[in-house]
PDB file of N, CA and C in Angstrom:
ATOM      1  N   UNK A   1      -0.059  28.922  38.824  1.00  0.00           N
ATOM      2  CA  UNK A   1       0.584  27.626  38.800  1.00  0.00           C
ATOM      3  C   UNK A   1       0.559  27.089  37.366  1.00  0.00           C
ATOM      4  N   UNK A   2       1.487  26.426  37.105  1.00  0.00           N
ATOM      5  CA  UNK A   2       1.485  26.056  35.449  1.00  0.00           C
ATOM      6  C   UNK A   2       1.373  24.365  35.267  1.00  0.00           C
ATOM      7  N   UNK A   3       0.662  24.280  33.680  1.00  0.00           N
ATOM      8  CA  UNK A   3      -0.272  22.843  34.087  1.00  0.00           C
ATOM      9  C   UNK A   3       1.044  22.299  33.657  1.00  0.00           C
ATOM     10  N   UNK A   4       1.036  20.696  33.914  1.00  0.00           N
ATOM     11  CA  UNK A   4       1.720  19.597  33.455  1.00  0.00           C
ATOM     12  C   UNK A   4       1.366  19.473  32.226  1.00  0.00           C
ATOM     13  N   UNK A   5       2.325  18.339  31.442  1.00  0.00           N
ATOM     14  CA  UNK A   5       2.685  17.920  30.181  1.00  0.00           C
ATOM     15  C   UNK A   5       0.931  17.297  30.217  1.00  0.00           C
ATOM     16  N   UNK A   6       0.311  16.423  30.853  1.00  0.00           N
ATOM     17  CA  UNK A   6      -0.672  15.770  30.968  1.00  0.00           C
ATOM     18  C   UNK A   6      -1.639  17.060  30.633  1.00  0.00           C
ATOM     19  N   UNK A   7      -1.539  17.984  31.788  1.00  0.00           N
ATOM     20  CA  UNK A   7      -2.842  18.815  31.227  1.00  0.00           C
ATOM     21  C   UNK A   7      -2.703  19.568  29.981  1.00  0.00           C
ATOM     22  N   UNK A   8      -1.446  19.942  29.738  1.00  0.00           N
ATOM     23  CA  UNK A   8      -1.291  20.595  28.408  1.00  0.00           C
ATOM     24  C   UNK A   8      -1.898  20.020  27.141  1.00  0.00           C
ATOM     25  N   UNK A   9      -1.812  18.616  27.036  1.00  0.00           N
ATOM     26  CA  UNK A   9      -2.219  17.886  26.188  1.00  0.00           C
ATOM     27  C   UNK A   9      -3.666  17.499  26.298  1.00  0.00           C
ATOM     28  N   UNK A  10      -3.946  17.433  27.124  1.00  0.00           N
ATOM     29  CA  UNK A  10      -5.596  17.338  27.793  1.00  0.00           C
ATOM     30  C   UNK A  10      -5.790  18.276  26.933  1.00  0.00           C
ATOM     31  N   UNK A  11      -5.575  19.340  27.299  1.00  0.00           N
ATOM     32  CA  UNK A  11      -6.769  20.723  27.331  1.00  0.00           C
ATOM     33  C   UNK A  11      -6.611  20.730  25.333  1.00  0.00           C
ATOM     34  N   UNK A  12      -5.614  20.646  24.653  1.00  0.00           N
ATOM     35  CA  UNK A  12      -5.322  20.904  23.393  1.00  0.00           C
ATOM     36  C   UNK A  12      -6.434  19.783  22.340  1.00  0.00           C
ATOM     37  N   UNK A  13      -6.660  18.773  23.172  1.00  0.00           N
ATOM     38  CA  UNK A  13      -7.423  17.532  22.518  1.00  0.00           C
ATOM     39  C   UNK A  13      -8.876  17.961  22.406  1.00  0.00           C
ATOM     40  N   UNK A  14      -9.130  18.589  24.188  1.00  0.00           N
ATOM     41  CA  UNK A  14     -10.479  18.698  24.354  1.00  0.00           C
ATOM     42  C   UNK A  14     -11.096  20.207  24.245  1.00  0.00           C
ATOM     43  N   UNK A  15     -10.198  20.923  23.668  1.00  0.00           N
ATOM     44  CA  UNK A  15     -10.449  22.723  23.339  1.00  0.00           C
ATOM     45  C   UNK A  15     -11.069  22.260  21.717  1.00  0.00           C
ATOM     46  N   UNK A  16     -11.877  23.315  21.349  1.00  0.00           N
ATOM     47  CA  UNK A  16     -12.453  23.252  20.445  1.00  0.00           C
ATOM     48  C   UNK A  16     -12.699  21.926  19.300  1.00  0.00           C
ATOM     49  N   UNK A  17     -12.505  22.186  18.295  1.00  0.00           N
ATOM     50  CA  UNK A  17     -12.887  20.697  17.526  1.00  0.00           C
ATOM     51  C   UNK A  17     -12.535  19.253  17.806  1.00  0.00           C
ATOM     52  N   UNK A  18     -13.908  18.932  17.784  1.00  0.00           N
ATOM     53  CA  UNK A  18     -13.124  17.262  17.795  1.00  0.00           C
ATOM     54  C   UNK A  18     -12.124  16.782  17.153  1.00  0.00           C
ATOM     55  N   UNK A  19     -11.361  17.118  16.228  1.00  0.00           N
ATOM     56  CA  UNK A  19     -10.413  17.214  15.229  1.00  0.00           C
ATOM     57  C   UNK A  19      -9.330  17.338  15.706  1.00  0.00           C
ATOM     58  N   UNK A  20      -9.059  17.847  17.371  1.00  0.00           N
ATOM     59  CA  UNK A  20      -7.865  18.177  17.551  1.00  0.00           C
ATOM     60  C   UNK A  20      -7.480  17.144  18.301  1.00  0.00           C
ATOM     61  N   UNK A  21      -8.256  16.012  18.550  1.00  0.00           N
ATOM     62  CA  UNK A  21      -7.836  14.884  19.285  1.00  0.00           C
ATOM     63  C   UNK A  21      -7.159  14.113  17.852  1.00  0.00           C
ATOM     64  N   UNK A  22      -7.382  14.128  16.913  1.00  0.00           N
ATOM     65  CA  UNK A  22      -6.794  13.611  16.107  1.00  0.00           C
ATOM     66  C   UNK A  22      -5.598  13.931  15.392  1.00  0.00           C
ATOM     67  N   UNK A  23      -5.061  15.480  15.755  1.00  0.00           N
ATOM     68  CA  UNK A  23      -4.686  16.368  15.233  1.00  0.00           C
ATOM     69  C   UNK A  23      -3.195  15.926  16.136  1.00  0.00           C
ATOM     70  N   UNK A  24      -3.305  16.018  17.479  1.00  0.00           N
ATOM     71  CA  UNK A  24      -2.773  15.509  18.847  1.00  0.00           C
ATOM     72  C   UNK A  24      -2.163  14.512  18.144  1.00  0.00           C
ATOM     73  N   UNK A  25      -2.668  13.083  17.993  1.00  0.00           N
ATOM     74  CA  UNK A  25      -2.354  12.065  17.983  1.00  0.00           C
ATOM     75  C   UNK A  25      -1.399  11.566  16.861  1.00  0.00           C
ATOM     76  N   UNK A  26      -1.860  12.379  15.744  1.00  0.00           N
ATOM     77  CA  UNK A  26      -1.042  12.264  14.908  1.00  0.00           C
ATOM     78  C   UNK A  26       0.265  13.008  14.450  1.00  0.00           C
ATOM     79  N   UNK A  27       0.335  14.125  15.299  1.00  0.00           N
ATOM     80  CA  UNK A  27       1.607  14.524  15.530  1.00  0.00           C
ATOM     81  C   UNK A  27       2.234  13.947  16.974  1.00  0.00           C
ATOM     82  N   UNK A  28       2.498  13.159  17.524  1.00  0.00           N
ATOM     83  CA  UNK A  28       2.658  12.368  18.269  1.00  0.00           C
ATOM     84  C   UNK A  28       3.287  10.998  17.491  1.00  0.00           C
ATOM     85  N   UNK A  29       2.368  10.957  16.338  1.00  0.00           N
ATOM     86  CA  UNK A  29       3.028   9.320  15.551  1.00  0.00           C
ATOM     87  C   UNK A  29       3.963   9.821  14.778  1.00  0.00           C
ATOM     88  N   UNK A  30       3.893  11.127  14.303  1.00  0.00           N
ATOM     89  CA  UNK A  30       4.447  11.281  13.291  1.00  0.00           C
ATOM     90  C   UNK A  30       5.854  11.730  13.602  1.00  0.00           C
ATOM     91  N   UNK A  31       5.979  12.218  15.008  1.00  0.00           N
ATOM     92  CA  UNK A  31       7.232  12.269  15.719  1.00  0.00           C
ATOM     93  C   UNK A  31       8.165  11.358  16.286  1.00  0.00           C
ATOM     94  N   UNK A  32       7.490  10.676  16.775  1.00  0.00           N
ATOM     95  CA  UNK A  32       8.018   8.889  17.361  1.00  0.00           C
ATOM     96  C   UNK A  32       8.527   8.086  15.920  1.00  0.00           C
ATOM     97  N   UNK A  33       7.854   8.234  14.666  1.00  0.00           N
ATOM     98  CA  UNK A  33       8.024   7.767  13.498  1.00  0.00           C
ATOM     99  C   UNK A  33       9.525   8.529  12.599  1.00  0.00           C
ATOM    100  N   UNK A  34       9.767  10.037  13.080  1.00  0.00           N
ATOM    101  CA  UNK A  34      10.713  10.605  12.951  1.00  0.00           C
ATOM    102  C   UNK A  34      11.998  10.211  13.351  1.00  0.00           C
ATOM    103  N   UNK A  35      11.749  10.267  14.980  1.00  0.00           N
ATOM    104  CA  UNK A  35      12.651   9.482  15.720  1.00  0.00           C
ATOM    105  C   UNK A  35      13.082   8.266  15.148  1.00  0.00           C
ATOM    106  N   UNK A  36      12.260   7.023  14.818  1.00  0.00           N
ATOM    107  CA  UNK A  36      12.860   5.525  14.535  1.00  0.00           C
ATOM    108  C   UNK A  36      13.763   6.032  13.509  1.00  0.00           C
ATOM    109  N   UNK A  37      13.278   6.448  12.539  1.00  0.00           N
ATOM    110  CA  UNK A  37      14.013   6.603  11.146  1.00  0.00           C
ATOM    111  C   UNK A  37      15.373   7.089  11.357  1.00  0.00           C
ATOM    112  N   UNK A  38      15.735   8.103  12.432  1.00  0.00           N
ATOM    113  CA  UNK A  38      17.085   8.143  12.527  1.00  0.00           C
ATOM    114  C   UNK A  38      18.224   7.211  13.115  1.00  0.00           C
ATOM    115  N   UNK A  39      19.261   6.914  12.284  1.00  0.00           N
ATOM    116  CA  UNK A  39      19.868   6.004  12.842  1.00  0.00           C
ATOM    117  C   UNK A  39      21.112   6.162  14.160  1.00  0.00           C
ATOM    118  N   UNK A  40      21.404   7.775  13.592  1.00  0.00           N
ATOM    119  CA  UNK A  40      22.259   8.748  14.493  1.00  0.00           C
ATOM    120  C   UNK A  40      21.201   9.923  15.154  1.00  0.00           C
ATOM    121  N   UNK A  41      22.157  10.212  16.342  1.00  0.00           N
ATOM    122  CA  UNK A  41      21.601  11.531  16.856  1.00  0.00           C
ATOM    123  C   UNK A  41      21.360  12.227  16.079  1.00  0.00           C
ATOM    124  N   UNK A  42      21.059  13.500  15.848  1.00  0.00           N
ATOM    125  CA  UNK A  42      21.231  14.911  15.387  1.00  0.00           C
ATOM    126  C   UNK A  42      22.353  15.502  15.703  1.00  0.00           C
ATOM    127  N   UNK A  43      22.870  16.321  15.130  1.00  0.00           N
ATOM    128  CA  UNK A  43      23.828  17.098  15.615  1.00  0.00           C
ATOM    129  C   UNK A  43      23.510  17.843  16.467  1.00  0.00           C
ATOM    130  N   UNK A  44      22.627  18.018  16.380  1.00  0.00           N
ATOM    131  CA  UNK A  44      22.290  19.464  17.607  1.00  0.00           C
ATOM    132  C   UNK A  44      21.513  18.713  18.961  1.00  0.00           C
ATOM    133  N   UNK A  45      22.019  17.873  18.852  1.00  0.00           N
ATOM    134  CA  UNK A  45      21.377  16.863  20.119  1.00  0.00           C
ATOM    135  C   UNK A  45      22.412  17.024  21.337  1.00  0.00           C
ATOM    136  N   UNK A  46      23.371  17.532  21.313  1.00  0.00           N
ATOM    137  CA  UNK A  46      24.013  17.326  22.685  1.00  0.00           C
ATOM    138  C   UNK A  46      23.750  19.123  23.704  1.00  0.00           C
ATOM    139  N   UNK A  47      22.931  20.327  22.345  1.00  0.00           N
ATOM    140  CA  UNK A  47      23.064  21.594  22.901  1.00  0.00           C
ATOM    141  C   UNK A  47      21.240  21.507  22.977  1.00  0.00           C
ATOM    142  N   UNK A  48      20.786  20.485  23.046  1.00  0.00           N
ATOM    143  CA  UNK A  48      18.926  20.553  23.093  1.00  0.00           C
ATOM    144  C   UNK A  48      18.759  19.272  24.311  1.00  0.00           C
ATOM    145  N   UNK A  49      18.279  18.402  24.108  1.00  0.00           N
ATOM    146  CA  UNK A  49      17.591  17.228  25.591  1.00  0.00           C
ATOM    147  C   UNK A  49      18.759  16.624  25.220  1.00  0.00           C
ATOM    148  N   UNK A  50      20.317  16.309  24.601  1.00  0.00           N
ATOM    149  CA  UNK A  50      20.908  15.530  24.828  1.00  0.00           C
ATOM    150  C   UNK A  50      21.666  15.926  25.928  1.00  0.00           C
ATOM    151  N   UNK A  51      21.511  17.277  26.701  1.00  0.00           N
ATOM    152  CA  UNK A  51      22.257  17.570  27.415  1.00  0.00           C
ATOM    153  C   UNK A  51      21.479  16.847  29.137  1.00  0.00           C
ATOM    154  N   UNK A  52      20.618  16.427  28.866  1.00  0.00           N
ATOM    155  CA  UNK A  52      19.610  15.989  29.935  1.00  0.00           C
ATOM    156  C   UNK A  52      19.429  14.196  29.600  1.00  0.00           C
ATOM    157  N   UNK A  53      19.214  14.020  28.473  1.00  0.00           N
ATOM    158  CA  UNK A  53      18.705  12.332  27.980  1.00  0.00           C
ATOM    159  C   UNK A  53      19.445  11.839  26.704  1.00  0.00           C
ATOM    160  N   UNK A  54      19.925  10.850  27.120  1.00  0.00           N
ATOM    161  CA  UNK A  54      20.805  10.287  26.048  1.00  0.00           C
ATOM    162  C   UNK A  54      19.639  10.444  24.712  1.00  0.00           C
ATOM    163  N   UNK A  55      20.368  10.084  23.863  1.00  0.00           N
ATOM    164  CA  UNK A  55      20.131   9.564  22.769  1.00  0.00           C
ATOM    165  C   UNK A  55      19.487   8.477  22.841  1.00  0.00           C
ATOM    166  N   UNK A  56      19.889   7.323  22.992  1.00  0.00           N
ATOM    167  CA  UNK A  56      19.274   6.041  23.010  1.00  0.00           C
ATOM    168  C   UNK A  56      18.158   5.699  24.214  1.00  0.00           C
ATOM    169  N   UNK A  57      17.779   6.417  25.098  1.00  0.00           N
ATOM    170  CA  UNK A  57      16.949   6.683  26.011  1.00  0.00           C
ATOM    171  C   UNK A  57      15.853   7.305  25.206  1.00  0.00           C
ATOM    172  N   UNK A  58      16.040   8.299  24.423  1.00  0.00           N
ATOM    173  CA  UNK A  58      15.439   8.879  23.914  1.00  0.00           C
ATOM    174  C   UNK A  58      14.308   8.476  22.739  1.00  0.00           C
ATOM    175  N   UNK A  59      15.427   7.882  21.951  1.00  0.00           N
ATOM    176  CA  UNK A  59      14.698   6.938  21.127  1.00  0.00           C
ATOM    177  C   UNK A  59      13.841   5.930  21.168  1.00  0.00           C
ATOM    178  N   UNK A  60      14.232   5.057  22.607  1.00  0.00           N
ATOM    179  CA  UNK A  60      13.674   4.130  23.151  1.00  0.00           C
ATOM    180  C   UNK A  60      12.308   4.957  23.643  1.00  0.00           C
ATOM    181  N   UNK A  61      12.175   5.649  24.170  1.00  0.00           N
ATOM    182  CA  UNK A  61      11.155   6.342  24.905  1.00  0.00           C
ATOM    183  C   UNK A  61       9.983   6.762  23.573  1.00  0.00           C
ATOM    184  N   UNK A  62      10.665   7.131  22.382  1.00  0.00           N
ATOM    185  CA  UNK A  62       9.767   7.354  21.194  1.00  0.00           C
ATOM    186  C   UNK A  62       9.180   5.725  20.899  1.00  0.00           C
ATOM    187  N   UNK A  63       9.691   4.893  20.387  1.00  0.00           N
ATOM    188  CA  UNK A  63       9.672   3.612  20.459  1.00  0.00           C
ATOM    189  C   UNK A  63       8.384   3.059  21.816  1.00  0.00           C
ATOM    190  N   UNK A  64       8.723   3.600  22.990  1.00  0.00           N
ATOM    191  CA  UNK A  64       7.344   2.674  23.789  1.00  0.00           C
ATOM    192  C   UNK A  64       6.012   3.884  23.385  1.00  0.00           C
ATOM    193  N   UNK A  65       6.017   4.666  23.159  1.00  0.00           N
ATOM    194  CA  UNK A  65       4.993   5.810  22.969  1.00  0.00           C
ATOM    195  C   UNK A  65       4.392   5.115  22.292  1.00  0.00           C
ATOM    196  N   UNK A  66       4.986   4.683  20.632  1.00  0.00           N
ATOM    197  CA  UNK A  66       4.356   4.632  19.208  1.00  0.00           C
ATOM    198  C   UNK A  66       3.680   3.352  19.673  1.00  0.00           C
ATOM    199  N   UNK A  67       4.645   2.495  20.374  1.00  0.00           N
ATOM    200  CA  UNK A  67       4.031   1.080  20.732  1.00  0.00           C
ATOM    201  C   UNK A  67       2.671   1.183  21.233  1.00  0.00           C
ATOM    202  N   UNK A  68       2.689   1.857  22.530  1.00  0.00           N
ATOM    203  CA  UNK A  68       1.276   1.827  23.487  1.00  0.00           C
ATOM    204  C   UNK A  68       0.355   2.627  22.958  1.00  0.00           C
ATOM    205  N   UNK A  69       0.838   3.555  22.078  1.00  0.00           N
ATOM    206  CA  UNK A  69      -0.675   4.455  21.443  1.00  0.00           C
ATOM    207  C   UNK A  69      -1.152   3.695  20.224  1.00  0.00           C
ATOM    208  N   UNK A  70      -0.672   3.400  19.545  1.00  0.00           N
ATOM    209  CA  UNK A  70      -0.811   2.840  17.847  1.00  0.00           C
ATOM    210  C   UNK A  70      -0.813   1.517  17.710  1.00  0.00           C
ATOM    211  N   UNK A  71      -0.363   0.640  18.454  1.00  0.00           N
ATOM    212  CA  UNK A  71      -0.059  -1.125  17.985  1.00  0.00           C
ATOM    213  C   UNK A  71      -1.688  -1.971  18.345  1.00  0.00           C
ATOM    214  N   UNK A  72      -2.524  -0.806  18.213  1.00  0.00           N
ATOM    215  CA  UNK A  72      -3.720  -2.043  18.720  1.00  0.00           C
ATOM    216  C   UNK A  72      -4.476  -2.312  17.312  1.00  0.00           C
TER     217      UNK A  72
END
């Protein structure tokens, strides 16, 4: 049986160094932070998740991430 997005990320935080919880987190900001900065799709966004999630869904969804992990 194959784990969820949840355990995938679990197990990557809590496998070896404490370092990788930080490691996690900050590629996580640094992606959501990617995302804002663009003002357009990508081009290659309609043959990757634009074929599943808009664009602006998308962004928005980077946008509540950065919010609820980072704004404290």
């Amino acid at each position: 049986m194959s784990k969820t997005n949840v355990e995938k990320v679990n197990d990557a935080m809590n496998f070896g160094s404490p370092l990788n919880q930080i490691v996690v987190l900050s590629a996580i900001e640094k992606y959501c932070e990617q995302i804002a900065a663009l003002d357009d799709q990508p081009e290659t966004w309609e043959k990757g998740c634009g074929a599943l999630v808009s664009w602006e869904a998308w962004k928005a969804s980077a946008a509540d991430v950065k919010r609820k992990l980072f704004s404290e």
